[in-house]
Protein backbone atom coordinates (compact mmCIF):
# COMPACT_ATOMS: atom_id res chain seq x y z
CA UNK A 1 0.00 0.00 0.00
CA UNK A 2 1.33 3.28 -0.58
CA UNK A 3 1.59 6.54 1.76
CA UNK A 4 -2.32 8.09 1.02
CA UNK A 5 -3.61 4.71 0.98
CA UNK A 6 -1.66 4.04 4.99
CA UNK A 7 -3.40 7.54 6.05
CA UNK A 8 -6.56 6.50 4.64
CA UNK A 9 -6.51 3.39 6.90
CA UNK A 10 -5.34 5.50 10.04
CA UNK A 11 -7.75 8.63 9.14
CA UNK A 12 -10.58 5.31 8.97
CA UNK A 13 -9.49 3.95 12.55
CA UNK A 14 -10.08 7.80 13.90
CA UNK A 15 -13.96 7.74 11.71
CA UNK A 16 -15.20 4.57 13.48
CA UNK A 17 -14.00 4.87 16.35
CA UNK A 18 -15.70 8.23 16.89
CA UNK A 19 -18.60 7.10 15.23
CA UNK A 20 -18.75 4.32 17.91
CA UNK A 21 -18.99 6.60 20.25
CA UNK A 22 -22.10 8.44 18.97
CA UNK A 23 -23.99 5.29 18.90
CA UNK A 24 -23.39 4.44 22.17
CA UNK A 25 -24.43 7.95 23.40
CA UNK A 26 -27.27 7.57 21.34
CA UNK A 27 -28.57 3.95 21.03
CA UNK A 28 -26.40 2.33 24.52
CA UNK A 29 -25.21 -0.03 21.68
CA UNK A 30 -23.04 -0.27 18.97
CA UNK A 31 -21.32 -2.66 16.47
CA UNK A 32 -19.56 -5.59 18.62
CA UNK A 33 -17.12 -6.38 15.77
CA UNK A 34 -15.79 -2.53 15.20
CA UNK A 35 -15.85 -2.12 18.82
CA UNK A 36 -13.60 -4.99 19.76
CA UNK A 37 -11.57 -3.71 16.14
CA UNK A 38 -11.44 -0.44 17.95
CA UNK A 39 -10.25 -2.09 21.71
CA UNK A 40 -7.63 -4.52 20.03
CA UNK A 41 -5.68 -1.93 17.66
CA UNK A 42 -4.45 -0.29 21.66
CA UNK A 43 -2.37 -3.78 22.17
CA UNK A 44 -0.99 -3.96 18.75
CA UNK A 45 2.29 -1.63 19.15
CA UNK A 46 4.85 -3.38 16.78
CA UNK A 47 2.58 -3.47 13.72
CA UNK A 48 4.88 -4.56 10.21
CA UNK A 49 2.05 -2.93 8.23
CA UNK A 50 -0.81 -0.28 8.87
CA UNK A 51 -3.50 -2.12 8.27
CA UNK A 52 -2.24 -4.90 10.65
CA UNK A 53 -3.30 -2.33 13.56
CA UNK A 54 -6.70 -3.12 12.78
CA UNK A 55 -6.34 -6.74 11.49
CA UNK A 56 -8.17 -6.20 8.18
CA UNK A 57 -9.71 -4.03 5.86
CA UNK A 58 -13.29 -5.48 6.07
CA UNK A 59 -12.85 -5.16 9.91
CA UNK A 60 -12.42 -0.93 8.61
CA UNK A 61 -14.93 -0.95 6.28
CA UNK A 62 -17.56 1.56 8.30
CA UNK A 63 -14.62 3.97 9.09
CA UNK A 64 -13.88 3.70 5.32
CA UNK A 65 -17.56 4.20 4.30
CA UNK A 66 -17.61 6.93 6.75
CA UNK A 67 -14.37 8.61 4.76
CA UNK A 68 -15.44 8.36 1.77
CA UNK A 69 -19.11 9.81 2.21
CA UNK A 70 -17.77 12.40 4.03
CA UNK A 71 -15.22 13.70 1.41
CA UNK A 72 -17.34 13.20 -1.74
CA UNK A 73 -20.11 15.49 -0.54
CA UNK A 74 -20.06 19.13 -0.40
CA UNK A 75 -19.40 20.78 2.48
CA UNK A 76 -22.42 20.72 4.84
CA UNK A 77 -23.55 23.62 7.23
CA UNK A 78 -23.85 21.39 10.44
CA UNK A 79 -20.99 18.44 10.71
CA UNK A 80 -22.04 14.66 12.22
CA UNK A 81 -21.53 14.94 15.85
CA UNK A 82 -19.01 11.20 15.07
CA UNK A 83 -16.66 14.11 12.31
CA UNK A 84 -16.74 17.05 15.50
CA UNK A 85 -15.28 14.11 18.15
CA UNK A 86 -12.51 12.97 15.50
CA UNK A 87 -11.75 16.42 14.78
CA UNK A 88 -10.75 17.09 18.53
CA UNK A 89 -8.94 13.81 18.61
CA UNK A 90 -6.67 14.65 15.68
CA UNK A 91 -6.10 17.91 17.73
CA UNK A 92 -5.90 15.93 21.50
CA UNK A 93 -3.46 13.63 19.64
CA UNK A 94 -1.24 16.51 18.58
CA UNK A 95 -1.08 17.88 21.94
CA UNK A 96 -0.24 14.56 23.59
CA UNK A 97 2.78 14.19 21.60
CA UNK A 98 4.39 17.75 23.41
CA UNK A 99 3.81 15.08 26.87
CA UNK A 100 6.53 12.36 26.83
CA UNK A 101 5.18 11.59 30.45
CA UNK A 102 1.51 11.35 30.09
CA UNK A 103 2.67 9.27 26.64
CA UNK A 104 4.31 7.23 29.41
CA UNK A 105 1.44 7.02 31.53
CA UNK A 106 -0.65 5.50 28.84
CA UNK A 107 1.72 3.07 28.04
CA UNK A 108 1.65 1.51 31.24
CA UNK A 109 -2.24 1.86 31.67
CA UNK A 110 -2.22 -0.81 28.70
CA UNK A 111 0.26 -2.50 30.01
CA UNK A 112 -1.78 -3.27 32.89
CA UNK A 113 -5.46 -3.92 30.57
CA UNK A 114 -3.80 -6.54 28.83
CA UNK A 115 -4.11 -8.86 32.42
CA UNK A 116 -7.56 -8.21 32.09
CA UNK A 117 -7.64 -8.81 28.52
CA UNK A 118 -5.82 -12.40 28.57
CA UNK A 119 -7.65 -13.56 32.12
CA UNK A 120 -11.12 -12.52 30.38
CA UNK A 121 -11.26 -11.47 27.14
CA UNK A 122 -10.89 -7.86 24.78
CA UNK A 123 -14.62 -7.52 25.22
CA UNK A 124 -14.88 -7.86 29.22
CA UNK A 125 -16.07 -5.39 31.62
CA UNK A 126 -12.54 -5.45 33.44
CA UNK A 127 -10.52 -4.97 30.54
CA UNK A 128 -12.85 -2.00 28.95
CA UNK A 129 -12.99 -0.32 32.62
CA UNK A 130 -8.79 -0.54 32.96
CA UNK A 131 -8.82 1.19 29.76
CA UNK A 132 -11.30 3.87 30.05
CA UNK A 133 -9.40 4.67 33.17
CA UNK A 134 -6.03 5.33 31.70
CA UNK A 135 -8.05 7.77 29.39
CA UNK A 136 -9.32 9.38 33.02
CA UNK A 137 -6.51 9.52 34.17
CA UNK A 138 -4.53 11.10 31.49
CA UNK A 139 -5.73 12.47 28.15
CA UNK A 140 -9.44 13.65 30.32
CA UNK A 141 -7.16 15.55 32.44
CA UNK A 142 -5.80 17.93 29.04
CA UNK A 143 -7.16 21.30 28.35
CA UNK A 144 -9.01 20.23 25.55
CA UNK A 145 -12.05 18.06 26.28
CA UNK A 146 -14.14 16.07 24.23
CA UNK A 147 -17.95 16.33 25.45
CA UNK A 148 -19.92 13.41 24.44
CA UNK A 149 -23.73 14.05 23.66
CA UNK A 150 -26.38 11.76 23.72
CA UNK A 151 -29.25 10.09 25.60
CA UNK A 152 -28.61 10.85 29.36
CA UNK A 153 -29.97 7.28 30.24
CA UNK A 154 -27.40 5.64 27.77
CA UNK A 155 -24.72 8.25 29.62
CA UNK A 156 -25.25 7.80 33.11
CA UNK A 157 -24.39 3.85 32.81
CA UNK A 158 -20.75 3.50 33.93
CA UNK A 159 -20.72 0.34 31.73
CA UNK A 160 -21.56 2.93 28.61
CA UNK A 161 -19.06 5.40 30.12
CA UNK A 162 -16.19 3.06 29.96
CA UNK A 163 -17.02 2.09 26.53
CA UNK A 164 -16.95 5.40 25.17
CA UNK A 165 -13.51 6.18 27.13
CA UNK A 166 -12.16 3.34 26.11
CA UNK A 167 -12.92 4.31 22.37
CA UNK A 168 -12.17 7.39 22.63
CA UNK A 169 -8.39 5.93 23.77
CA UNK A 170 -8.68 4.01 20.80
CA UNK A 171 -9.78 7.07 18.41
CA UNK A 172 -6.22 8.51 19.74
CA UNK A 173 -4.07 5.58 18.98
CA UNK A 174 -5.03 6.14 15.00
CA UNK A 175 -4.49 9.30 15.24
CA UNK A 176 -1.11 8.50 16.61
CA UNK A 177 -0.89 6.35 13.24
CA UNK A 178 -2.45 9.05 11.22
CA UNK A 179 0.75 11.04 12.45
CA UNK A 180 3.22 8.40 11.95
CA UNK A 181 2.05 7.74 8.03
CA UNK A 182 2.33 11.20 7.73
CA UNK A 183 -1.07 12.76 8.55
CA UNK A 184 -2.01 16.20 8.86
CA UNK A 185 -4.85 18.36 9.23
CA UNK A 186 -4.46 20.24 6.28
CA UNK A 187 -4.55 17.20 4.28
CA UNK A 188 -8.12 16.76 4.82
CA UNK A 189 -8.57 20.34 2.91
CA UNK A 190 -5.75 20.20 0.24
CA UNK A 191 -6.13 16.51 -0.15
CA UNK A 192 -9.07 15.08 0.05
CA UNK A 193 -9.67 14.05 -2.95
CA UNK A 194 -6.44 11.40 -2.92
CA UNK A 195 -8.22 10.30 0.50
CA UNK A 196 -11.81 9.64 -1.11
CA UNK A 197 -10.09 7.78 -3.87
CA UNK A 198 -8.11 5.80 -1.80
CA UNK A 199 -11.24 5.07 0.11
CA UNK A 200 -13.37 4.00 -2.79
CA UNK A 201 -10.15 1.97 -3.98
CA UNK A 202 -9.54 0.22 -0.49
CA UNK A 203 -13.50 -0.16 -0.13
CA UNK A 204 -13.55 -1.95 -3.72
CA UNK A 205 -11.31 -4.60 -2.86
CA UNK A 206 -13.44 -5.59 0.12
CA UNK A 207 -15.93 -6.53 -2.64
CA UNK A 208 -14.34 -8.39 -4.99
């Protein structure tokens, strides 16, 4: 894969995972299969390829959808609540890398959610609680913070809460890989029509 085609993937990770979020806020449900895409791509830190962050393309394929719809239409007055959360993860992510010891932190806050994760499983209440509390603990405690709206009954669960914590962690690990690839902000201005292509390209191959 070349360079737009590895910041598609990334921008993608950033799109569903946000979009996760929503739902949950929304609905107090959301796809099992992204989420636990979402919750394993925080335990893969030695990936050979992008795309091996997430494990597959068709495990992507919403947060590709969700690219591609987004840059082939015209600009719209109001943007999807899902596009307003990644946008102020692409900018949390930017501020995280100027703190070498809250990068730290969160290191070690996976460190300890992958006991969790091998004792019961990605999906378990344990693991998803350890990892919404690194968030807490760290990237919560920035300047910048992301407000999640919704239905308050779907909010108030602390089961939800962690979810949508722990997602949010994850929305911040692609945009750590959004960086990496060579990702900026500008790109989704200046370049977005190399992105939607690479979308509709990546999104192709899924079907044949």
């Amino acid at each position: 894969m070349n360079k737009v085609d590895n910041q598609t993937i990334a921008l993608a990770g950033v799109l569903q995972a946000t979009f996760l979020v929503d739902q949950i806020a929304r609905e107090g449900r959301c796809n099992e299969e992204a989420f636990n895409t979402a919750l394993s791509s925080l335990f893969i830190t030695s990936p050979e390829q992008t795309i091996d962050v997430f494990g597959s393309l068709t495990r992507l394929q919403k947060g590709l959808e969700l690219l591609r719809d987004l840059l082939s239409q015209p600009s719209r007055s109001q943007a999807p609540t899902w596009l307003r959360y990644a946008l102020s993860i692409l900018h949390l992510e930017a501020k995280l890398r100027k703190q070498p010891a809250m990068l730290q932190q969160i290191s070690k806050g996976l460190e300890q959610a992958n006991s969790p994760k091998e004792h019961f499983g990605l999906s378990h209440e344990n693991t998803i609680a350890s990892l919404a509390d690194t968030y807490h603990k760290t990237i919560s405690t920035l300047s910048l913070r992301i407000q999640v709206n919704g239905d308050p009954t779907h909010l108030r669960s602390e089961h939800n809460a962690a979810k949508i914590r722990s997602l949010l962690l994850a929305g911040i690990r692609s945009a750590m890989l959004w960086h990496q690839v060579g990702g900026h902000r500008w790109q989704l201005l200046f370049k977005r029509k190399a992105l939607m292509n690479s979308a509709t390209t990546l999104l192709k191959g899924l079907t044949h």
